[in-house]
PDB file of N, CA and C in Angstrom:
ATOM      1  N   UNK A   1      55.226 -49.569 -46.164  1.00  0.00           N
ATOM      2  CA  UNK A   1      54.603 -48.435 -46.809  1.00  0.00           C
ATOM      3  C   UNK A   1      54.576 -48.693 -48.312  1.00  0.00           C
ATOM      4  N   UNK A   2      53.392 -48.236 -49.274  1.00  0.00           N
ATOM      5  CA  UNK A   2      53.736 -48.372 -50.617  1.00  0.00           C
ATOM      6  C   UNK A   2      54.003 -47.414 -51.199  1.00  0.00           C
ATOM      7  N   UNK A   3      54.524 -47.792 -52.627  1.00  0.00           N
ATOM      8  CA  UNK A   3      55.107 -46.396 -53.070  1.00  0.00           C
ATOM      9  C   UNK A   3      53.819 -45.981 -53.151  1.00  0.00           C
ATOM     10  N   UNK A   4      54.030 -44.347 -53.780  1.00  0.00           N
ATOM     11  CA  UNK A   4      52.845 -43.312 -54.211  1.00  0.00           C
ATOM     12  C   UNK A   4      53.559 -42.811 -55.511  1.00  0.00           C
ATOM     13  N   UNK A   5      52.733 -41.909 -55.872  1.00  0.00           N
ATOM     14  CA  UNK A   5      52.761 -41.202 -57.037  1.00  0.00           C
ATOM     15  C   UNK A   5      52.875 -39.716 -56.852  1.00  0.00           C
ATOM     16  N   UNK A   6      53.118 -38.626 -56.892  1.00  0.00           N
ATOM     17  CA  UNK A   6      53.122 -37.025 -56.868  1.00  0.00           C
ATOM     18  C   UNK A   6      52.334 -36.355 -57.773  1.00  0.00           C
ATOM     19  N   UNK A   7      51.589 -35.722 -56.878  1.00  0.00           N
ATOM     20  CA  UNK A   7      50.648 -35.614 -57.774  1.00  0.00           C
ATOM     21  C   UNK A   7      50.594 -33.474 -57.601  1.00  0.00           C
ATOM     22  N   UNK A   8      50.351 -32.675 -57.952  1.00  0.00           N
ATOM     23  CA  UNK A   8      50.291 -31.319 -58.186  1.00  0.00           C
ATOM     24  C   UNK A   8      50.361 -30.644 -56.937  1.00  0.00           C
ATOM     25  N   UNK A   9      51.527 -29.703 -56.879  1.00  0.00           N
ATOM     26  CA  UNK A   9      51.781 -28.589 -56.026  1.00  0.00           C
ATOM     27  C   UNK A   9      51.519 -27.513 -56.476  1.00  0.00           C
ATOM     28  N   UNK A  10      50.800 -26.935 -55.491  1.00  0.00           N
ATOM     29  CA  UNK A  10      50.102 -25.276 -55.990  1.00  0.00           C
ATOM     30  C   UNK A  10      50.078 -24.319 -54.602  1.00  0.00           C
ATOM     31  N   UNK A  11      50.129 -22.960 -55.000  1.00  0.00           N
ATOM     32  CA  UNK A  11      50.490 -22.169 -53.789  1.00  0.00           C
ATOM     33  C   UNK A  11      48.728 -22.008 -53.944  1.00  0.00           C
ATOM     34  N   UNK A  12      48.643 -21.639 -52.782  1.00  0.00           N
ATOM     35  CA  UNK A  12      46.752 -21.416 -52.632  1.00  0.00           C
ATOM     36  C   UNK A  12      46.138 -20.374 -53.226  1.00  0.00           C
ATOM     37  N   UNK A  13      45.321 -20.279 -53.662  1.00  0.00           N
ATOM     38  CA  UNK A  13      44.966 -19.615 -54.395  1.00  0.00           C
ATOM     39  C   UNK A  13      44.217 -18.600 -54.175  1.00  0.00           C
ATOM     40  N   UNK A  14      43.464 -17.580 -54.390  1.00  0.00           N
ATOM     41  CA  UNK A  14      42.865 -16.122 -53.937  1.00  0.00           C
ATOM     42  C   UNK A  14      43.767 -15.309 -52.881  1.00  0.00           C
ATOM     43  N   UNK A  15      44.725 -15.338 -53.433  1.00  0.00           N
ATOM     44  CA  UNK A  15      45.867 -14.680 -52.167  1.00  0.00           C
ATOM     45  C   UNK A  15      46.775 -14.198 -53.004  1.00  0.00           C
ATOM     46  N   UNK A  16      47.470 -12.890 -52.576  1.00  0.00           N
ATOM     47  CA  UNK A  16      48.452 -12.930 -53.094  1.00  0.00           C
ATOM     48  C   UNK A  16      49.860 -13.470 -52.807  1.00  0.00           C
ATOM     49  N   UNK A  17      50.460 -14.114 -54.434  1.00  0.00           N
ATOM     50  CA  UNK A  17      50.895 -15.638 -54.266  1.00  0.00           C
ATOM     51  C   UNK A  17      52.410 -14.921 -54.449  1.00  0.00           C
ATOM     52  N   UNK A  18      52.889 -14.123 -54.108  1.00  0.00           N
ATOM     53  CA  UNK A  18      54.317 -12.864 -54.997  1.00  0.00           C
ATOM     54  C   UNK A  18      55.019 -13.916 -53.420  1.00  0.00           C
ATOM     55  N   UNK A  19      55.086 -14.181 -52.625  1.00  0.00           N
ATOM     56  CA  UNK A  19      56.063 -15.470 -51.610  1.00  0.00           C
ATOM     57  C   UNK A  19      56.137 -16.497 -52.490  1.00  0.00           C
ATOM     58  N   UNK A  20      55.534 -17.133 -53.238  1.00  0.00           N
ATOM     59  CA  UNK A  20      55.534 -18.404 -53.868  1.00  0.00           C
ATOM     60  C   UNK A  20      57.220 -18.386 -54.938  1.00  0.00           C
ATOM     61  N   UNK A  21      57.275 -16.973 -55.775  1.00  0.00           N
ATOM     62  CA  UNK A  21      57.686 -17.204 -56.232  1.00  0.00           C
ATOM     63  C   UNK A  21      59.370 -16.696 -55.468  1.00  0.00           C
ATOM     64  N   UNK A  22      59.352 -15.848 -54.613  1.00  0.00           N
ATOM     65  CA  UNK A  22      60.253 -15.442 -53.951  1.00  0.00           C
ATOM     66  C   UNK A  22      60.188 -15.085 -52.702  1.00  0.00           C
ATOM     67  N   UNK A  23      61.307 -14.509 -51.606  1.00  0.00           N
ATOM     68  CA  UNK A  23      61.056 -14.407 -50.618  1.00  0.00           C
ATOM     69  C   UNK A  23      61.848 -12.797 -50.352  1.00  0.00           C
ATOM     70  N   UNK A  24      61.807 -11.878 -49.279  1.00  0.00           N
ATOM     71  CA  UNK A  24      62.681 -11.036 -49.039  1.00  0.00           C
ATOM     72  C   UNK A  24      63.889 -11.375 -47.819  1.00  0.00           C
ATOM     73  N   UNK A  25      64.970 -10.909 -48.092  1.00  0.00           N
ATOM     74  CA  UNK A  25      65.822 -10.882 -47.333  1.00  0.00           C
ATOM     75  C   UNK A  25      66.577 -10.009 -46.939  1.00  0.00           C
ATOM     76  N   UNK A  26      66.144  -8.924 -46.649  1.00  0.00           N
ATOM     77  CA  UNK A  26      66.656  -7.410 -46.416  1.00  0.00           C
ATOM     78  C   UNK A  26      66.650  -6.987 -47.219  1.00  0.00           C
ATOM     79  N   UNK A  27      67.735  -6.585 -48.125  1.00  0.00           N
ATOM     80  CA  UNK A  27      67.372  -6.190 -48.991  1.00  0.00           C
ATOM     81  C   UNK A  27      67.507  -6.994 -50.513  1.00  0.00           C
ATOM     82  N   UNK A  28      67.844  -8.385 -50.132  1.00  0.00           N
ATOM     83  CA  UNK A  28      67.802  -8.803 -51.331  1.00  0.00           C
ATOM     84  C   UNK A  28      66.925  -9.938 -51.103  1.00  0.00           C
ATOM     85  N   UNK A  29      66.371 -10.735 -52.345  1.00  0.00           N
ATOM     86  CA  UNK A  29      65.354 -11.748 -52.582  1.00  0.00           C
ATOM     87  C   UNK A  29      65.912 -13.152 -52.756  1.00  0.00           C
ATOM     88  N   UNK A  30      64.906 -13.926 -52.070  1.00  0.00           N
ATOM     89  CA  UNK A  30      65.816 -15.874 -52.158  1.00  0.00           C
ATOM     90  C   UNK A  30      64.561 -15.978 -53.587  1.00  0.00           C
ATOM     91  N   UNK A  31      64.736 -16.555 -54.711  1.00  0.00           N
ATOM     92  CA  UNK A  31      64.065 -16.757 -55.339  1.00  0.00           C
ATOM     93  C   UNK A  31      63.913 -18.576 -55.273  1.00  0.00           C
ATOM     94  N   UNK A  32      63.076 -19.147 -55.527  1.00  0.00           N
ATOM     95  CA  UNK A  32      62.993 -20.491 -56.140  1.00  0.00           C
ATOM     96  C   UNK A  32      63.984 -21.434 -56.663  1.00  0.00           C
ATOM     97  N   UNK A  33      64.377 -22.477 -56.926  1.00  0.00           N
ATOM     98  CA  UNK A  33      65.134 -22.496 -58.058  1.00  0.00           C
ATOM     99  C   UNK A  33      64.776 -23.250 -58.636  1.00  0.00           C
ATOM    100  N   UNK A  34      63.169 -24.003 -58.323  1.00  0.00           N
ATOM    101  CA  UNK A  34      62.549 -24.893 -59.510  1.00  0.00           C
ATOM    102  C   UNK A  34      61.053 -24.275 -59.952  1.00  0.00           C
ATOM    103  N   UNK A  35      61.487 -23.689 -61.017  1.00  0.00           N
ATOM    104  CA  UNK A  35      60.232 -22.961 -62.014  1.00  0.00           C
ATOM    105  C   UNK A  35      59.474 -21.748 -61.166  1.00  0.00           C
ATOM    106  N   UNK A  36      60.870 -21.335 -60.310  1.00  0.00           N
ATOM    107  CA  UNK A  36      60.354 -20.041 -59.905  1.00  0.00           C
ATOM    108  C   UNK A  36      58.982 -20.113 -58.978  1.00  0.00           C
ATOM    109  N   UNK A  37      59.053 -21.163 -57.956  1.00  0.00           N
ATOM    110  CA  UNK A  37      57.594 -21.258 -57.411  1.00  0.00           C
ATOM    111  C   UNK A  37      57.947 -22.507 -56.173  1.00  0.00           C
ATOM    112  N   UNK A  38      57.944 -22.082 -54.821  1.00  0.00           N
ATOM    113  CA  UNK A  38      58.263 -22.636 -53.961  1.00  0.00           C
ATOM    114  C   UNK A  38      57.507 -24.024 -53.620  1.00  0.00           C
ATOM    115  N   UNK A  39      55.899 -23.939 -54.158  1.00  0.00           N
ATOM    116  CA  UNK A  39      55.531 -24.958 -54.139  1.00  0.00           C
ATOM    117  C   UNK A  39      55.805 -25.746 -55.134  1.00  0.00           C
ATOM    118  N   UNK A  40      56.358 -25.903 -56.306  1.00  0.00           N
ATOM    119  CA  UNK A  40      57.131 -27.056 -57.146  1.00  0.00           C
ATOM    120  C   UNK A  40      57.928 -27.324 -56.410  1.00  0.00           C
ATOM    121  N   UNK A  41      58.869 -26.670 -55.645  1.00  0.00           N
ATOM    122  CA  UNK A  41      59.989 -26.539 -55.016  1.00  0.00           C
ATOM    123  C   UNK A  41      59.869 -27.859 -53.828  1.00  0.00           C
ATOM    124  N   UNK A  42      58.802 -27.459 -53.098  1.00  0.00           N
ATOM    125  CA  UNK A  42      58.460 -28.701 -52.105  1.00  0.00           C
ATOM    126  C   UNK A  42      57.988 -29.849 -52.808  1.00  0.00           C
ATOM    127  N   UNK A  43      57.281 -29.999 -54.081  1.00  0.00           N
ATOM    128  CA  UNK A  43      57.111 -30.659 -54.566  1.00  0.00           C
ATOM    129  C   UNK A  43      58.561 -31.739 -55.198  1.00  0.00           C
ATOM    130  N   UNK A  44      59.084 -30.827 -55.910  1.00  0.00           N
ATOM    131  CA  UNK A  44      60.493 -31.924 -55.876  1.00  0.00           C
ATOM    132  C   UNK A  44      61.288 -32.126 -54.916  1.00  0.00           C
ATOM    133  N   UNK A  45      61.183 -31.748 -53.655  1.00  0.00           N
ATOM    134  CA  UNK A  45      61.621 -32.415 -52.587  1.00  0.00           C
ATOM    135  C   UNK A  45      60.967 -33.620 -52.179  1.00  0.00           C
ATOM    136  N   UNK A  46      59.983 -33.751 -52.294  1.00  0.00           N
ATOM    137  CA  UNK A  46      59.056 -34.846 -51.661  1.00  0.00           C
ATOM    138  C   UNK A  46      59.514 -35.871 -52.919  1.00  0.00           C
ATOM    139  N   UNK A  47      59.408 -35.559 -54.008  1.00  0.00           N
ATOM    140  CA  UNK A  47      60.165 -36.180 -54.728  1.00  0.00           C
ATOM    141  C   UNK A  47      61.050 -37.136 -54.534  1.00  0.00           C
ATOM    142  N   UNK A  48      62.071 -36.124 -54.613  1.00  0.00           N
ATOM    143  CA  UNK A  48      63.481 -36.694 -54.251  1.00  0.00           C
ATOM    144  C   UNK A  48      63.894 -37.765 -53.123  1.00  0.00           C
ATOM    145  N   UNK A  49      63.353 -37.359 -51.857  1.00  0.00           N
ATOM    146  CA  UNK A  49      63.317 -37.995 -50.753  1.00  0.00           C
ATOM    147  C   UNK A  49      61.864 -39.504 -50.675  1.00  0.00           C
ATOM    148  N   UNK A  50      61.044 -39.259 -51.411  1.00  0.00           N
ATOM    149  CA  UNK A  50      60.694 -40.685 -52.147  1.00  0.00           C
ATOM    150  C   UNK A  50      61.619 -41.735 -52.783  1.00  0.00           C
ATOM    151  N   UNK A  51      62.080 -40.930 -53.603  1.00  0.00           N
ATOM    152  CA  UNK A  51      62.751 -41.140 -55.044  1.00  0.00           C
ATOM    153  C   UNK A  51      63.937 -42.520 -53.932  1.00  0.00           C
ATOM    154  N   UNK A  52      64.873 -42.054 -53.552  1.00  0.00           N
ATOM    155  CA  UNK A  52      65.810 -41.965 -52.107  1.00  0.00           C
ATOM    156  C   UNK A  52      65.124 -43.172 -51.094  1.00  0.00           C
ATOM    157  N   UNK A  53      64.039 -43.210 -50.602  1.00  0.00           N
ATOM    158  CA  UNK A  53      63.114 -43.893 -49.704  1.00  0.00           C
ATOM    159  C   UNK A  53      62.930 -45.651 -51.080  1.00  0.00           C
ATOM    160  N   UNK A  54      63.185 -45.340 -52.101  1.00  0.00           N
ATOM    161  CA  UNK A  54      62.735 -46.444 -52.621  1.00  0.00           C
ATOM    162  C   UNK A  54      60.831 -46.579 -52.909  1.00  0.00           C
ATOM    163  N   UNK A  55      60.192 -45.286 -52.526  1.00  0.00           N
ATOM    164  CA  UNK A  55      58.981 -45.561 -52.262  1.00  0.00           C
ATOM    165  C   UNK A  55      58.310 -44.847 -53.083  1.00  0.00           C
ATOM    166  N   UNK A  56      58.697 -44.339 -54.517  1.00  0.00           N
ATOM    167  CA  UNK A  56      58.296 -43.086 -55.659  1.00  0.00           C
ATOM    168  C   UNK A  56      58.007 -44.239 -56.733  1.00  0.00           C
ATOM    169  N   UNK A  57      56.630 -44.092 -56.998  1.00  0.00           N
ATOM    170  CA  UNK A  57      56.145 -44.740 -58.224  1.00  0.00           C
ATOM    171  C   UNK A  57      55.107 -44.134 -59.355  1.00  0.00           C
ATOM    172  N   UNK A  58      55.419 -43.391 -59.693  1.00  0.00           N
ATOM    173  CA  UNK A  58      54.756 -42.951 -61.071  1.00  0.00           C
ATOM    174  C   UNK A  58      52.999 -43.443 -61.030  1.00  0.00           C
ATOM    175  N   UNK A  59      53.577 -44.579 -61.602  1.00  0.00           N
ATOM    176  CA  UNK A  59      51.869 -45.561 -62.096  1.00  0.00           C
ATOM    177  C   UNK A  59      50.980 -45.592 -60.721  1.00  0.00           C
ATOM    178  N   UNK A  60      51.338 -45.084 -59.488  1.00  0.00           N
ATOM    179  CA  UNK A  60      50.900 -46.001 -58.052  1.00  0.00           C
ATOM    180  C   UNK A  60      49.539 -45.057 -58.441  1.00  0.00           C
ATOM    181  N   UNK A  61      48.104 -46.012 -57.443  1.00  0.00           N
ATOM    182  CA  UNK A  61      47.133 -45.363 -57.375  1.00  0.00           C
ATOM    183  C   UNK A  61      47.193 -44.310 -56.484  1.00  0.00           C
ATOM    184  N   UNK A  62      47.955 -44.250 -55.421  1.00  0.00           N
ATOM    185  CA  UNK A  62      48.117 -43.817 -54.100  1.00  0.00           C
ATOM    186  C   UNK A  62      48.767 -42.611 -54.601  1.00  0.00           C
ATOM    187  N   UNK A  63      48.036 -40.824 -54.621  1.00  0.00           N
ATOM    188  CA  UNK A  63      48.582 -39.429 -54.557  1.00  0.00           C
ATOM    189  C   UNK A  63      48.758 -38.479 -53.585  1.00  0.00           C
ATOM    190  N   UNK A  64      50.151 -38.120 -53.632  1.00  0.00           N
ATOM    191  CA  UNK A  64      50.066 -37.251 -52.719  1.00  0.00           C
ATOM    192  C   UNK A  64      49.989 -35.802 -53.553  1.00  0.00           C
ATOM    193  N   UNK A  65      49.170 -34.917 -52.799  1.00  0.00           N
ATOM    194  CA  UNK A  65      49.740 -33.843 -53.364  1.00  0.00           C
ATOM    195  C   UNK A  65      49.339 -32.579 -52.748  1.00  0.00           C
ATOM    196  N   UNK A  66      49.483 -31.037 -52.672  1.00  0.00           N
ATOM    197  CA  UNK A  66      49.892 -30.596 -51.991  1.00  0.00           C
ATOM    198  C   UNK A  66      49.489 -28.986 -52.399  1.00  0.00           C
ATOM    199  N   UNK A  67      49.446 -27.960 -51.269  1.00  0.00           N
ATOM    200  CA  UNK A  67      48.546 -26.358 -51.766  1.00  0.00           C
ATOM    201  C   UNK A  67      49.958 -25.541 -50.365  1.00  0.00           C
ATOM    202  N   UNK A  68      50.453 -25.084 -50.831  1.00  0.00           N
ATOM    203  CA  UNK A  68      51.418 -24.217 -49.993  1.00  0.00           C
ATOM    204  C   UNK A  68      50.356 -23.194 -49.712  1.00  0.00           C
ATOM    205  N   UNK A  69      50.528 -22.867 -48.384  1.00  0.00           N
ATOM    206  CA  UNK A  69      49.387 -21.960 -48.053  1.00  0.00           C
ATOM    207  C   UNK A  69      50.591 -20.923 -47.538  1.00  0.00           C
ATOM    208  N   UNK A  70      51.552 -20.813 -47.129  1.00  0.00           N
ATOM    209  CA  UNK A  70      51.892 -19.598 -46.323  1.00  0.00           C
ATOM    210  C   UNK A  70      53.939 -19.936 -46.461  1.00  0.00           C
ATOM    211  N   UNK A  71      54.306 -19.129 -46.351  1.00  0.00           N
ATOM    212  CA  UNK A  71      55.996 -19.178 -46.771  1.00  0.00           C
ATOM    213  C   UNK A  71      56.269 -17.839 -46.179  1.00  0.00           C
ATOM    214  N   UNK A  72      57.243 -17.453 -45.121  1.00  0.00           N
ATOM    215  CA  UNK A  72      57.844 -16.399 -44.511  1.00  0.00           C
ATOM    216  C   UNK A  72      59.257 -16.651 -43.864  1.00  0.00           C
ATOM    217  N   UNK A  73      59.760 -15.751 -44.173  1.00  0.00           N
ATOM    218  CA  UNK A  73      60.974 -15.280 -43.367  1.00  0.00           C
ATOM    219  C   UNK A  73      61.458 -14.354 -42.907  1.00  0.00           C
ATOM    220  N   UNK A  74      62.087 -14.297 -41.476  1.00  0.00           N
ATOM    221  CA  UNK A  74      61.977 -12.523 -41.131  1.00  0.00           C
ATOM    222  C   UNK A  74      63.304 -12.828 -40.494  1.00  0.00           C
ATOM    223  N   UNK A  75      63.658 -11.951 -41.298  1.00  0.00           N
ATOM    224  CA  UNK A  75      65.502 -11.628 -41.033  1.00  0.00           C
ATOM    225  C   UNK A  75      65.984 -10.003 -40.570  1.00  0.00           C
ATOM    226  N   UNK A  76      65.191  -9.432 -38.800  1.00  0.00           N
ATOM    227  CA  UNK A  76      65.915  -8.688 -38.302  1.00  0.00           C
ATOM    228  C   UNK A  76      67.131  -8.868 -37.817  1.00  0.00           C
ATOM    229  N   UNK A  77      67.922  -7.735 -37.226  1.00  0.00           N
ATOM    230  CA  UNK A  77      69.490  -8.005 -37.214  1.00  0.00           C
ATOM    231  C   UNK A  77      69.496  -8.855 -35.750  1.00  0.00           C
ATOM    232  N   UNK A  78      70.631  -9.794 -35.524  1.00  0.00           N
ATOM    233  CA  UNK A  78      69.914 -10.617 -34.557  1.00  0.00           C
ATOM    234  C   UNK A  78      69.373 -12.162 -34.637  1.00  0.00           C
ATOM    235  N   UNK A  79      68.240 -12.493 -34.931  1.00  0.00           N
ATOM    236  CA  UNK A  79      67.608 -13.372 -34.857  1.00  0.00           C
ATOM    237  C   UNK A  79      66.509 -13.967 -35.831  1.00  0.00           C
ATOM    238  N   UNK A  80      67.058 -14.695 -36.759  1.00  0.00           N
ATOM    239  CA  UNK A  80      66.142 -14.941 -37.971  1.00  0.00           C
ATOM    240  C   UNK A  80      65.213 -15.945 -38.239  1.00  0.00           C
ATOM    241  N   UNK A  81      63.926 -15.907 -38.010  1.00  0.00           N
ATOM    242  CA  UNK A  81      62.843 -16.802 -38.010  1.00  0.00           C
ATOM    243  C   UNK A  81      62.483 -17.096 -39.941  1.00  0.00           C
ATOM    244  N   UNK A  82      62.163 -19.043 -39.916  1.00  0.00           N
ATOM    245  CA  UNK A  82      61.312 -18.733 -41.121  1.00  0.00           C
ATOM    246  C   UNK A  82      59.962 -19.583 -40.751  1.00  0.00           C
ATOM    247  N   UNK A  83      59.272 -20.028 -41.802  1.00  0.00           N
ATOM    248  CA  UNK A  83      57.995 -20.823 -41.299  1.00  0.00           C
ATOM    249  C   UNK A  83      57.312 -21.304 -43.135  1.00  0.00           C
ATOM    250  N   UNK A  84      56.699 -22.416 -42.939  1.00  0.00           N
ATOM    251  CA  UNK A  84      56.196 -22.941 -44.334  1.00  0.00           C
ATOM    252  C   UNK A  84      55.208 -23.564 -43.859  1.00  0.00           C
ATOM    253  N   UNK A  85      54.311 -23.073 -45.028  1.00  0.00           N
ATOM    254  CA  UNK A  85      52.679 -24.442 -44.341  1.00  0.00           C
ATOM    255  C   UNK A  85      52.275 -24.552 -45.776  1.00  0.00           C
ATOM    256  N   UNK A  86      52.096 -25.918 -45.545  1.00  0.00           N
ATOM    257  CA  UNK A  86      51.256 -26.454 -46.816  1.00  0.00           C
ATOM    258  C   UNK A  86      50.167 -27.403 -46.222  1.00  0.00           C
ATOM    259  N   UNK A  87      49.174 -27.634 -47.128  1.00  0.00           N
ATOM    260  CA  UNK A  87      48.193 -28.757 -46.925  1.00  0.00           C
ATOM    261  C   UNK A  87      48.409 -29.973 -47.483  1.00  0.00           C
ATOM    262  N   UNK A  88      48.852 -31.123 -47.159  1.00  0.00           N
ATOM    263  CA  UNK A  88      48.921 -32.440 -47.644  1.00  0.00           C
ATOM    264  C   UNK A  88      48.015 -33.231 -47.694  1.00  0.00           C
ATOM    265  N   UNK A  89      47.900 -34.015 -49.544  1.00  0.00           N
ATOM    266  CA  UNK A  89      46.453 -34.994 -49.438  1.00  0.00           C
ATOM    267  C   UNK A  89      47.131 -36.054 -50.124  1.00  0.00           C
ATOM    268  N   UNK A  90      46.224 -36.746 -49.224  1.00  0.00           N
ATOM    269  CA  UNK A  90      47.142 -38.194 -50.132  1.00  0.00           C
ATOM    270  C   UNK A  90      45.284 -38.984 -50.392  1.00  0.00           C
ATOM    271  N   UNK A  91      45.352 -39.217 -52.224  1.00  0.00           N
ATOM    272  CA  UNK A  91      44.330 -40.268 -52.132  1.00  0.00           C
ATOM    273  C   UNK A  91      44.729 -41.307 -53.088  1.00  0.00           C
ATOM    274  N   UNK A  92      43.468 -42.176 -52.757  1.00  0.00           N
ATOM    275  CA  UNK A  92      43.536 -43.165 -53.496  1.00  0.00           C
ATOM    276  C   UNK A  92      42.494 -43.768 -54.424  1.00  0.00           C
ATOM    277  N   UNK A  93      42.251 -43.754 -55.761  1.00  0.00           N
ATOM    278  CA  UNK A  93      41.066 -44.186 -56.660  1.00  0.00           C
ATOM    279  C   UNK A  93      40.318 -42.723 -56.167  1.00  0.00           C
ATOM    280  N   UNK A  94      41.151 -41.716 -56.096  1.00  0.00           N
ATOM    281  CA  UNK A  94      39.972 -40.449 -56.104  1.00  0.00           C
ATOM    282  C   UNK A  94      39.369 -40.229 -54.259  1.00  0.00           C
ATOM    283  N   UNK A  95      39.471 -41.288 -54.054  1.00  0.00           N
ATOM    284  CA  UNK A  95      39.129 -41.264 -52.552  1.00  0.00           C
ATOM    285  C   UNK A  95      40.271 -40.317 -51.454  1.00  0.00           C
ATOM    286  N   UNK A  96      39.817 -39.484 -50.628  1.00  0.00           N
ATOM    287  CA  UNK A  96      40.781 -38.891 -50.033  1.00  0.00           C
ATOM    288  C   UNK A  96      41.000 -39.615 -48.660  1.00  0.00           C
ATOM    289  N   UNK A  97      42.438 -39.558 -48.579  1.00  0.00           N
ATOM    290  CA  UNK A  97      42.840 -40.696 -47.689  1.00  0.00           C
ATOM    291  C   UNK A  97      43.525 -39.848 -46.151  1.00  0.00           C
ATOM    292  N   UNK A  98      43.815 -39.015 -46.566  1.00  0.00           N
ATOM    293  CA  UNK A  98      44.505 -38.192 -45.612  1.00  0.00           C
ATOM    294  C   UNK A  98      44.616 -36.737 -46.143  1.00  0.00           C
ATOM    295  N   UNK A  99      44.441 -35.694 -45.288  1.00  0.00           N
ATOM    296  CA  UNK A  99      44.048 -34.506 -45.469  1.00  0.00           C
ATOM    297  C   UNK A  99      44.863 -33.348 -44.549  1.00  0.00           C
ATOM    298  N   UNK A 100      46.015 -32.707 -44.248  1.00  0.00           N
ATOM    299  CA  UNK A 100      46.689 -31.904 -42.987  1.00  0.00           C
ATOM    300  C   UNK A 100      47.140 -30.859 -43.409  1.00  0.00           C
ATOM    301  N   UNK A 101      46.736 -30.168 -42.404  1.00  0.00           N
ATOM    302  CA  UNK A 101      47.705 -28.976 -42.817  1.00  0.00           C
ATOM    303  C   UNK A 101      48.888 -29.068 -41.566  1.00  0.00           C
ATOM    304  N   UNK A 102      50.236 -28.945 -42.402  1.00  0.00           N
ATOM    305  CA  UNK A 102      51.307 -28.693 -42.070  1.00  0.00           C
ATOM    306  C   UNK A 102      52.669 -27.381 -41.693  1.00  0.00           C
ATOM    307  N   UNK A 103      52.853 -27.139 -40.665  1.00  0.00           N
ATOM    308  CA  UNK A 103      54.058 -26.096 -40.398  1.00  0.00           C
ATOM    309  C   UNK A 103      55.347 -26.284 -39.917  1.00  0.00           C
ATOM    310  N   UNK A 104      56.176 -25.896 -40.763  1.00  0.00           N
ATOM    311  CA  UNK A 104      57.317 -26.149 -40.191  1.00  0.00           C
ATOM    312  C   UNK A 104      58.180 -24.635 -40.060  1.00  0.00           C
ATOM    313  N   UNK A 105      58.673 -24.732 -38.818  1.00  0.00           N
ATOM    314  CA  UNK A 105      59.155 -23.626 -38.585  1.00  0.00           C
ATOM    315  C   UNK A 105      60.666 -23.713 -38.140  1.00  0.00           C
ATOM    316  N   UNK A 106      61.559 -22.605 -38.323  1.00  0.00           N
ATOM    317  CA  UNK A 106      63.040 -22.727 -37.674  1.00  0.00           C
ATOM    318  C   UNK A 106      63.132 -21.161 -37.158  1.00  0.00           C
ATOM    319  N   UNK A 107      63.879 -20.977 -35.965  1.00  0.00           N
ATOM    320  CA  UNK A 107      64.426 -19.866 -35.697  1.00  0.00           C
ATOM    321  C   UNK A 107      66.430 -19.521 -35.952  1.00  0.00           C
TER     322      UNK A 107
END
């Protein structure tokens, strides 16, 4: 695999984006803890776990980068679901190389 580069995380846009920057949890809120915005948040994860992989290169032509479309968590008493979707693009010289939308969910 070659390295890549990271290229801009953004929560999607024409929506209201008030999950991006926090979440509810009964009665209290999980906020962010990088710049207040969950999609930086995934963004320096992908990071990191590059970074870690040996496979994070700044200069690379090769971008990934990324539009959080949806962030929830539902914490009735009982049984607590969450769920995250973002869209992942990876290109190269401007060319788009790969395009998904992604969910990950836990109960």
């Amino acid at each position: 695999m070659a390295p890549v580069a990271i290229g801009d995380f953004s929560p999607v846009k024409n929506k209201d984006n008030s999950w991006d920057a926090s979440i509810s949890i009964r009665s209290n809120s999980l906020a962010s803890p990088i710049e207040k915005s969950f999609a930086k948040y995934l963004r320096e994860t992908l990071t990191v776990e590059l970074r870690a992989a040996g496979l994070l290169d700044p200069s690379s032509g090769i971008v990934i980068s990324g539009t959080l479309l949806d962030n929830q968590l539902e914490t009735p008493i009982g049984q607590a679901k969450g769920s995250i979707t973002a869209q992942f693009v990876v290109t190269r010289g401007g060319k788009t190389l790969y395009d998904k939308v992604l969910t990950s969910s836990a109960t």
